[in-house]
Each structure stands twice: as C-alpha cells, then as structure tokens.
N, C-alpha and C. Protein backbone atom coordinates (compact mmCIF):
# COMPACT_ATOMS: atom_id res chain seq x y z
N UNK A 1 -1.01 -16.84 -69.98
CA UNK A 1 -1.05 -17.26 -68.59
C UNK A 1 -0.38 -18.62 -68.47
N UNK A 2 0.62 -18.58 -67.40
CA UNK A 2 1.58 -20.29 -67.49
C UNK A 2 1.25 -20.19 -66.01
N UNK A 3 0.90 -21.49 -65.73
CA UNK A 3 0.08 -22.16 -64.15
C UNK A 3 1.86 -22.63 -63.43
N UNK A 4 2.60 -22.92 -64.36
CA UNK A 4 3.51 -23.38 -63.78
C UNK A 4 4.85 -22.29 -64.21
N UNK A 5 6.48 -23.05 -64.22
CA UNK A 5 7.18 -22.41 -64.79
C UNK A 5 7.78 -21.78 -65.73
N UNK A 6 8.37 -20.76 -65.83
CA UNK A 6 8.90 -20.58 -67.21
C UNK A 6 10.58 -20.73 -67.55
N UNK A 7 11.05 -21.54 -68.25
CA UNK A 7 12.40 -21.58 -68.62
C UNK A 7 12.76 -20.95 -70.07
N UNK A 8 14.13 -20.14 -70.57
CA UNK A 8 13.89 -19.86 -71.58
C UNK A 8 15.69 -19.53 -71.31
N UNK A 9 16.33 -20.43 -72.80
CA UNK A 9 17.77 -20.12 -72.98
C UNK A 9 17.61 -18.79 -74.26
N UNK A 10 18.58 -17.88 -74.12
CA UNK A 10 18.63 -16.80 -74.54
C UNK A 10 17.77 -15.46 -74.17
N UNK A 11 17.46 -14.69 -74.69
CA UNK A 11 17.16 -13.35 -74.10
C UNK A 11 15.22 -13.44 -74.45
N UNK A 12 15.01 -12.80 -73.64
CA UNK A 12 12.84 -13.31 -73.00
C UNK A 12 12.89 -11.23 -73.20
N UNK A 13 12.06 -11.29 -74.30
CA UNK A 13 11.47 -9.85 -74.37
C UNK A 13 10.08 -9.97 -73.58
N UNK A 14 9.39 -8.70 -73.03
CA UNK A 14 8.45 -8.12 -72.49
C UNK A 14 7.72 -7.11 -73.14
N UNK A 15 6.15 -7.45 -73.24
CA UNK A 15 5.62 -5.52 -73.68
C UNK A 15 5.92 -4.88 -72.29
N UNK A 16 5.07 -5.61 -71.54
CA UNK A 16 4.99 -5.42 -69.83
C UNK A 16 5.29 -6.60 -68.60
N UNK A 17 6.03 -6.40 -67.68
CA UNK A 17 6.40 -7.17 -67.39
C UNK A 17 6.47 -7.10 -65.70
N UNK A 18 5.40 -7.72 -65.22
CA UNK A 18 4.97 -7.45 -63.65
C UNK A 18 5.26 -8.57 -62.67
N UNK A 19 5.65 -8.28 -61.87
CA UNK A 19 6.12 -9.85 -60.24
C UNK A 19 5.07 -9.32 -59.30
N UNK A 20 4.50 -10.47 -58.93
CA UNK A 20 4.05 -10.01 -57.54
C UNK A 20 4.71 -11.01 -56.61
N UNK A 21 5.80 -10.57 -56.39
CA UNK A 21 6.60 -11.51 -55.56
C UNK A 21 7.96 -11.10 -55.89
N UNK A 22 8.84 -12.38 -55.54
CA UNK A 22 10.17 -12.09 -55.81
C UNK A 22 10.40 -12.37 -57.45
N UNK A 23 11.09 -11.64 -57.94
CA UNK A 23 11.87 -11.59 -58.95
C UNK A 23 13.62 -12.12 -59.03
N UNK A 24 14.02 -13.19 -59.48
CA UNK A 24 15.52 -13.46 -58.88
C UNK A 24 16.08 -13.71 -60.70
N UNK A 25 16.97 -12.92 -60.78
CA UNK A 25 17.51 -12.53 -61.68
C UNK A 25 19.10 -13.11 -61.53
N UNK A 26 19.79 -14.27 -62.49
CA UNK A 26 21.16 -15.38 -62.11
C UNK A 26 22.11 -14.70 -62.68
N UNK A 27 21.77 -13.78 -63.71
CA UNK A 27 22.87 -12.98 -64.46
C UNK A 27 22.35 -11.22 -64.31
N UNK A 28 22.75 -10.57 -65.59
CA UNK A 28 22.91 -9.12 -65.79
C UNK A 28 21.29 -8.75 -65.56
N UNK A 29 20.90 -7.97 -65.27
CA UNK A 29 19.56 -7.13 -65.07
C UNK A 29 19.57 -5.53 -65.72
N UNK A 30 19.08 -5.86 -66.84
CA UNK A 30 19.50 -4.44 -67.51
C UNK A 30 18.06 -4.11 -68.33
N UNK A 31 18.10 -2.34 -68.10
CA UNK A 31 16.80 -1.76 -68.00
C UNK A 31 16.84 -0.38 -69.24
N UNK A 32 16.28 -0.64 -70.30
CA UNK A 32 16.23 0.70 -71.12
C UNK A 32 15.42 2.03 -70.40
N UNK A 33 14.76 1.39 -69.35
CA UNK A 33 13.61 2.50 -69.06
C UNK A 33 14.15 2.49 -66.94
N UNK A 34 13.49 2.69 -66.28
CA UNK A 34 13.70 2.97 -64.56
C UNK A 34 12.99 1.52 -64.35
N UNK A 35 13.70 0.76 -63.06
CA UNK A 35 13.42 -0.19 -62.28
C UNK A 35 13.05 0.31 -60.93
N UNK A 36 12.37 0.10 -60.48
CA UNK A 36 11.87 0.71 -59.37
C UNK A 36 11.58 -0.32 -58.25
N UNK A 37 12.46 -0.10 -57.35
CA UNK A 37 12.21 -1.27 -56.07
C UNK A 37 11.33 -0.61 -55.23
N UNK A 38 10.36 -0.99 -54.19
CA UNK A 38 9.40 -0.11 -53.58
C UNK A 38 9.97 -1.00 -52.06
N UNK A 39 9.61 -0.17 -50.92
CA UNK A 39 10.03 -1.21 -49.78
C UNK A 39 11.18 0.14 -49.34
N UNK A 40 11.29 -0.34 -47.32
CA UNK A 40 12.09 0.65 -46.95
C UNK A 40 12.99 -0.74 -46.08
N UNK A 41 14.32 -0.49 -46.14
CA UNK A 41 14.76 -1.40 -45.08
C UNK A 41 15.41 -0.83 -44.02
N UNK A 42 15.09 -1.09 -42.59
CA UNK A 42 14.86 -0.97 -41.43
C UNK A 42 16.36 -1.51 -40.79
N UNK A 43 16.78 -0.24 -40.32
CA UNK A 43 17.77 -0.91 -39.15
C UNK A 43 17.36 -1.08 -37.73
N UNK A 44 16.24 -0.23 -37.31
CA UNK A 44 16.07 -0.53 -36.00
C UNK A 44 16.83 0.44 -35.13
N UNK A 45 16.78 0.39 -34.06
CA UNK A 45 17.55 1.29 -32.83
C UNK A 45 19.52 0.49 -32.95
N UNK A 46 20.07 1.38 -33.49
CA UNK A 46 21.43 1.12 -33.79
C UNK A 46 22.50 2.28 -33.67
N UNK A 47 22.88 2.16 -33.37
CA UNK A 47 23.98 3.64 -32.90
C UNK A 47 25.06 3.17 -34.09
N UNK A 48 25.61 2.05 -34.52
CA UNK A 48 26.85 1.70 -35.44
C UNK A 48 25.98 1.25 -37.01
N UNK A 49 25.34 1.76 -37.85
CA UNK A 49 24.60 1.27 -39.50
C UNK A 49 25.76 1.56 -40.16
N UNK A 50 25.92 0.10 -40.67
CA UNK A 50 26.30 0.21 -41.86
C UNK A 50 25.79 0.10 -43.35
N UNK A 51 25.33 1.41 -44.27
CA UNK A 51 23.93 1.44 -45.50
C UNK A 51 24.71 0.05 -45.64
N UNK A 52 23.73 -0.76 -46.75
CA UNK A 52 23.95 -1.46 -47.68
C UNK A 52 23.50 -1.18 -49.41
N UNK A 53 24.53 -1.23 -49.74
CA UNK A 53 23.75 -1.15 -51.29
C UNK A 53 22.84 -2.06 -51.91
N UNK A 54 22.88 -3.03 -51.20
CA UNK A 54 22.55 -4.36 -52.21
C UNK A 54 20.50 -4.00 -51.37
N UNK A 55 20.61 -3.70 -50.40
CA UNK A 55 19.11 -3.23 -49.60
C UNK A 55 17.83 -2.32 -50.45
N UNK A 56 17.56 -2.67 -50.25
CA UNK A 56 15.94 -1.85 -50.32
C UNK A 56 16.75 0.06 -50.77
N UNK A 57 16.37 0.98 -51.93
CA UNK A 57 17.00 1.92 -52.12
C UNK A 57 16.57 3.17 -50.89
N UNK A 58 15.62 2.80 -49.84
CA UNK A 58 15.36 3.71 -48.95
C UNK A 58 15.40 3.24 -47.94
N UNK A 59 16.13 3.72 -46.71
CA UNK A 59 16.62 2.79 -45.52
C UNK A 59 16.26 3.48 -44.34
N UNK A 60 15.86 3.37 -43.48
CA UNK A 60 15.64 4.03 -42.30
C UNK A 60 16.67 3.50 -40.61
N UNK A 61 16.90 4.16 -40.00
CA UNK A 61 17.49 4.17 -38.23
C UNK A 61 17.17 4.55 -37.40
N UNK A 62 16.92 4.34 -36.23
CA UNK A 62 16.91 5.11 -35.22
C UNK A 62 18.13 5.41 -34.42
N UNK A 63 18.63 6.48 -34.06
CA UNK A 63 20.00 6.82 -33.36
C UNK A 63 19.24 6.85 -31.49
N UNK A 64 20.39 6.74 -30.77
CA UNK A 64 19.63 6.66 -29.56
C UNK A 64 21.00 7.30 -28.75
N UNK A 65 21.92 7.48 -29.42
CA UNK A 65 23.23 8.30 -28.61
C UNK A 65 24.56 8.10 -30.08
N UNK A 66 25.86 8.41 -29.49
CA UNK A 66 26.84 8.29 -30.47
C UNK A 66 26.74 7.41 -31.54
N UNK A 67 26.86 8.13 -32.83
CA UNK A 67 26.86 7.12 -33.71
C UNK A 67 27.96 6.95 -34.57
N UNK A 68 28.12 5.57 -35.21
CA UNK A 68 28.99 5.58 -36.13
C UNK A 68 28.67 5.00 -37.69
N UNK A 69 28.75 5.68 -38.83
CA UNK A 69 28.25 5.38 -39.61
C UNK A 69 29.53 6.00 -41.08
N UNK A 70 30.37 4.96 -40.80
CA UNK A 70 31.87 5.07 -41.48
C UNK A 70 32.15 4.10 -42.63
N UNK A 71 31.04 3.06 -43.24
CA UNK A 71 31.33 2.29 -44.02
C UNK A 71 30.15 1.98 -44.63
N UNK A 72 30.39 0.85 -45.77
CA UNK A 72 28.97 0.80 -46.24
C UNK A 72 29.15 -1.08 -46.69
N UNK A 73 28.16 -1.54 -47.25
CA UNK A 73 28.16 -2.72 -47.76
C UNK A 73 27.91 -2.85 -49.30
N UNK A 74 28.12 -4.19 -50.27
CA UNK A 74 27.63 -4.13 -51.17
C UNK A 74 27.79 -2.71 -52.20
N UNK A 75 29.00 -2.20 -52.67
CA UNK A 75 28.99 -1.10 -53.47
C UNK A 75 28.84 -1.44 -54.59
N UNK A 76 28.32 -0.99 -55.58
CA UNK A 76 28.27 -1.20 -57.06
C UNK A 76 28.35 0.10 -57.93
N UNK A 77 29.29 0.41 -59.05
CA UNK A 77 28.78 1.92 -59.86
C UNK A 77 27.25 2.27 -60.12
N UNK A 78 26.76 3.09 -59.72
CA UNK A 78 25.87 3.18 -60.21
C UNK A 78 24.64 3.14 -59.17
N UNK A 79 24.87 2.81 -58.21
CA UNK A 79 23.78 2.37 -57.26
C UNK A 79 23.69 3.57 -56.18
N UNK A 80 22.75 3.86 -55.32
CA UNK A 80 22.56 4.77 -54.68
C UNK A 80 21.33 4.28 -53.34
N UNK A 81 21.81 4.92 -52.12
CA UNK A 81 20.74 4.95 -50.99
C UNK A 81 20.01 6.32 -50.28
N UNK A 82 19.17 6.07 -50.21
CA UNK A 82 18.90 6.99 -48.95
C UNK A 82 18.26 7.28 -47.74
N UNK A 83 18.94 7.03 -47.00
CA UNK A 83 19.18 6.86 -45.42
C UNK A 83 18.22 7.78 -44.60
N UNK A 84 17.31 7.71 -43.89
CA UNK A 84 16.50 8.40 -43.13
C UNK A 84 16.89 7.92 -41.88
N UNK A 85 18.02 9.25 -40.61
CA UNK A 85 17.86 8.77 -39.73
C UNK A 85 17.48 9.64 -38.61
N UNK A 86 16.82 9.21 -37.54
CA UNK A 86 15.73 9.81 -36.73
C UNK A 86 16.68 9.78 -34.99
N UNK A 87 16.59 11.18 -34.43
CA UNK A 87 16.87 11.28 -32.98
C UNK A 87 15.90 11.18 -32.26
N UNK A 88 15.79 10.15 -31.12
CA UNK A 88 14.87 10.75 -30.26
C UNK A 88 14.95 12.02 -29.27
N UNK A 89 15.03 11.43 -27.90
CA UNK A 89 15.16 12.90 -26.89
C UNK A 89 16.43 13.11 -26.50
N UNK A 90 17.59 12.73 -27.32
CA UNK A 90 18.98 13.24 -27.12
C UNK A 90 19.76 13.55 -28.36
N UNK A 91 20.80 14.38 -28.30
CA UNK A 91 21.38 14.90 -29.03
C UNK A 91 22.12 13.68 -29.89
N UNK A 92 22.57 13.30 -30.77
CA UNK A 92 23.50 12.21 -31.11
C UNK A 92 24.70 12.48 -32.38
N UNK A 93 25.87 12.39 -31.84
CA UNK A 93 27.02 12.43 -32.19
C UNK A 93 27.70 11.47 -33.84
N UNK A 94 27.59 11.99 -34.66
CA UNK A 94 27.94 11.18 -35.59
C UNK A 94 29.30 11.26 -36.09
N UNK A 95 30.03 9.97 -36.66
CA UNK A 95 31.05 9.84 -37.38
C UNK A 95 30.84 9.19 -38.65
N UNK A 96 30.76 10.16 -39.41
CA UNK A 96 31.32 9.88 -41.15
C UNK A 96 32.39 8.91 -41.45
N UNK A 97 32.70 8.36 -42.42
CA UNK A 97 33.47 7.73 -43.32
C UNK A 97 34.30 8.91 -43.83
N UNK A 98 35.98 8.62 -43.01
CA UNK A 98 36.81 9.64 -43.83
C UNK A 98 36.87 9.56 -45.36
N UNK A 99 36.43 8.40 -45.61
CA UNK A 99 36.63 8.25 -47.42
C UNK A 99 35.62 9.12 -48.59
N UNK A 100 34.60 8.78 -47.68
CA UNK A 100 33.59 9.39 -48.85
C UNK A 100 33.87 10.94 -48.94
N UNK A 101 33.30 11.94 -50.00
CA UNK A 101 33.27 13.02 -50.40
C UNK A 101 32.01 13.52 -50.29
N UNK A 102 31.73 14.76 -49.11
CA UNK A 102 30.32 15.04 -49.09
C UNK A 102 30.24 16.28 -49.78
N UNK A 103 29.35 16.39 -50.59
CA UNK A 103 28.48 17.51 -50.96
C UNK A 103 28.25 18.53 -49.73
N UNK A 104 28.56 19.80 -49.96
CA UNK A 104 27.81 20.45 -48.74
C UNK A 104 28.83 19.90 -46.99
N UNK A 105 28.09 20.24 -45.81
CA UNK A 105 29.05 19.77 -45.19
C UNK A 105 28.71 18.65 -44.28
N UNK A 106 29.53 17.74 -43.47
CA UNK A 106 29.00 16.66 -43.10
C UNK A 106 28.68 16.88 -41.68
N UNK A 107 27.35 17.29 -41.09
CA UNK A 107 27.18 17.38 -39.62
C UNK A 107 27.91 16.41 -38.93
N UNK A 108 28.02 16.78 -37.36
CA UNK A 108 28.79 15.75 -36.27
C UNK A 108 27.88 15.38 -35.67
N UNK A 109 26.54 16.27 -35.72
CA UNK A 109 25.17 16.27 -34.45
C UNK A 109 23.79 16.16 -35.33
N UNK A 110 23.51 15.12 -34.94
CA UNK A 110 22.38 15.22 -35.20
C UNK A 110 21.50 15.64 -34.13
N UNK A 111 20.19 16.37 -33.68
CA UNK A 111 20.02 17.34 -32.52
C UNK A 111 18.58 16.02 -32.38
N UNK A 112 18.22 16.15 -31.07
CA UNK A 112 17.22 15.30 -30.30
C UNK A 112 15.62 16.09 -31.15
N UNK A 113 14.95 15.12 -31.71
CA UNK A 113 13.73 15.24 -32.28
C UNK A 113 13.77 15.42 -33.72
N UNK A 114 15.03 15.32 -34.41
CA UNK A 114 15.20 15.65 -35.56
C UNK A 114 15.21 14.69 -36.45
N UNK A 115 15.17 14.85 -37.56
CA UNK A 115 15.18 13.38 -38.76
C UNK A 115 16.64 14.44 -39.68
N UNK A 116 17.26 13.06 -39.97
CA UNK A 116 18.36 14.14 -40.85
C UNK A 116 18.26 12.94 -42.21
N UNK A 117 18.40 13.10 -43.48
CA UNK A 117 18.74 12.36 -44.62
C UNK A 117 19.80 12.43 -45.31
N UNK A 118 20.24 10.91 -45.08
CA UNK A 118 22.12 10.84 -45.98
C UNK A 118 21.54 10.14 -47.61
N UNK A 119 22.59 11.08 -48.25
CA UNK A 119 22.47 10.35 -49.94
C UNK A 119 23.46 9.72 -49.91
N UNK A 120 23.67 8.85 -50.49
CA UNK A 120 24.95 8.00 -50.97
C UNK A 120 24.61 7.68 -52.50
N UNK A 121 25.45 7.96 -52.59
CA UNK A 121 26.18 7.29 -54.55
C UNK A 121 27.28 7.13 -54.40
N UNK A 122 27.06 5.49 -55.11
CA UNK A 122 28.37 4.83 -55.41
C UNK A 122 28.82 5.07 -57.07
N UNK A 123 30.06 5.60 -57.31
CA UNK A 123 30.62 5.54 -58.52
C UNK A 123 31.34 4.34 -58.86
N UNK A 124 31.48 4.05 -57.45
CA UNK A 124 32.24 2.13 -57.77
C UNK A 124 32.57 1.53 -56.83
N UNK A 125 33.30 0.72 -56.33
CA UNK A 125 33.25 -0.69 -55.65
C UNK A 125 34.45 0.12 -54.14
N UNK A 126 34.64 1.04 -54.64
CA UNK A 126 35.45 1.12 -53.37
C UNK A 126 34.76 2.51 -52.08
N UNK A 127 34.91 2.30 -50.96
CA UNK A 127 34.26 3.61 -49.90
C UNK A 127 35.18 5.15 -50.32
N UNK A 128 36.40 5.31 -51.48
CA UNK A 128 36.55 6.25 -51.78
C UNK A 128 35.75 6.84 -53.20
N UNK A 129 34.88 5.81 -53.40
CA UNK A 129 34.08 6.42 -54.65
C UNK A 129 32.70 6.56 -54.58
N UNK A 130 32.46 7.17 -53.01
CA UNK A 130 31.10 7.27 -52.96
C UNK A 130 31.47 8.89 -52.49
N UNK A 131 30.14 9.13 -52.97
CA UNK A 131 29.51 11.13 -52.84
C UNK A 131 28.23 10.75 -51.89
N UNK A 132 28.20 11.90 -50.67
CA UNK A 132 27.53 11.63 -49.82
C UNK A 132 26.74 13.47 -49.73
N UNK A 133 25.91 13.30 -48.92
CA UNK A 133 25.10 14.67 -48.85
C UNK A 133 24.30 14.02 -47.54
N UNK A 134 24.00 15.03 -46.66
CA UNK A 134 23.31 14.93 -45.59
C UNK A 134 22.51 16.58 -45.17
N UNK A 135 21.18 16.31 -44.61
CA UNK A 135 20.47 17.28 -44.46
C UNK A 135 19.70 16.86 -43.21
N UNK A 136 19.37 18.22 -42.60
CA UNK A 136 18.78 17.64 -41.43
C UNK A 136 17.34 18.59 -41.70
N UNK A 137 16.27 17.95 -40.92
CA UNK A 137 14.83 18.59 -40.63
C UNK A 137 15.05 20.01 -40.18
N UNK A 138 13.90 21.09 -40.47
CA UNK A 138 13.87 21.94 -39.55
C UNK A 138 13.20 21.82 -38.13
C-alpha cells in the first residue's frame, strides 16, 4: 500500500493490477491478456457523429432526421467501436463513408423506433482501412 506516488524508470511488473480512477499511460500500453475499458460514450441528439477511436469502445446517438456519418476520428490498427444508434418517431436517412468496406450491406434508412448497430475496425490509420458492419433491431 503507497499513500502517495509511485515513480519507477524501466518496466513495473504486476500479479494484479487495479485503478479506481484514471489510469494515464506516457508511452506503449501493452497487454499479454484483454484490457477492458467499461463506460459508453454519448453523442447525444446529432444527425452528423463522427465515431472516435480514441472514445470509450461502446458509443451511443440519437438520430432525429438525415444523417451523416462518413468519417471517423483517432484511427489506430487494431482498435475497434461499436456504435449504438437509436431513431425516434421518424424515419432517418443515412450516409456512409465511401471509404470504408462493409460487411454485409450498408442501410440508407434507419426506420423510426429502431436501434441499428455499426462495427468499426480499424486495420490502420487511414478511413480506407476500416471494415464496417451494420445491423438494425427487429
């Protein structure tokens, strides 16, 4: 138990190793086993989201008419989101990112009362190296 800080030049092994708080990591963050971020980040009522990678790995929207959702932030290999976004009582119109490559096919409509979920994986730093998949509620 340390009341105060910890400093340490070179590499700090763990049996177990718990934050209750922030964790801020100045260099590489590398994991033999799964890191698990918990937390959803919130866009709010937005017709134009752009995901972010660098965000919370589960993201939520509300659509409220035409949307556009053609780019992303923060790409890294390896990283991945997934997007929960919700219609209310109107139909809403979406536009994809001509770059990405979807799995399956990329709806235009998302239909009024529906929740639809976008995957994103990034293979790397650019919007032509992401694989996308989208599904909507029954």
């Amino acid at each position: 138990t340390v009341a105060g800080g910890i400093s340490a030049q070179g590499n700090m092994y763990a049996q177990g190793l718990t934050a209750d708080g922030n964790l801020t990591v100045g260099g590489t963050l590398s994991a033999a086993g799964s890191i698990i971020a918990s937390g959803v980040h919130e866009y709010g009522h937005k017709d134009a989201i752009v995901p972010d990678f660098s965000k919370a790995n589960l993201q939520s929207g509300i659509l409220s008419g035409s949307s556009d959702i053609s780019s992303t932030l923060n790409r890294t290999a390896g990283t991945s989101i997934t997007l929960r976004l919700s219609a209310y009582s109107v139909n809403c119109d979406i536009t994809w990112s001509s770059s990405w490559s979807f799995i399956g096919s990329a709806p235009t409509v998302l239909p009024a009362g529906k929740y639809g979920i976008l995957s994103l994986q990034s293979f790397g730093t650019a919007e032509t190296d992401i694989i996308a998949s989208f599904a909507i509620s029954n």
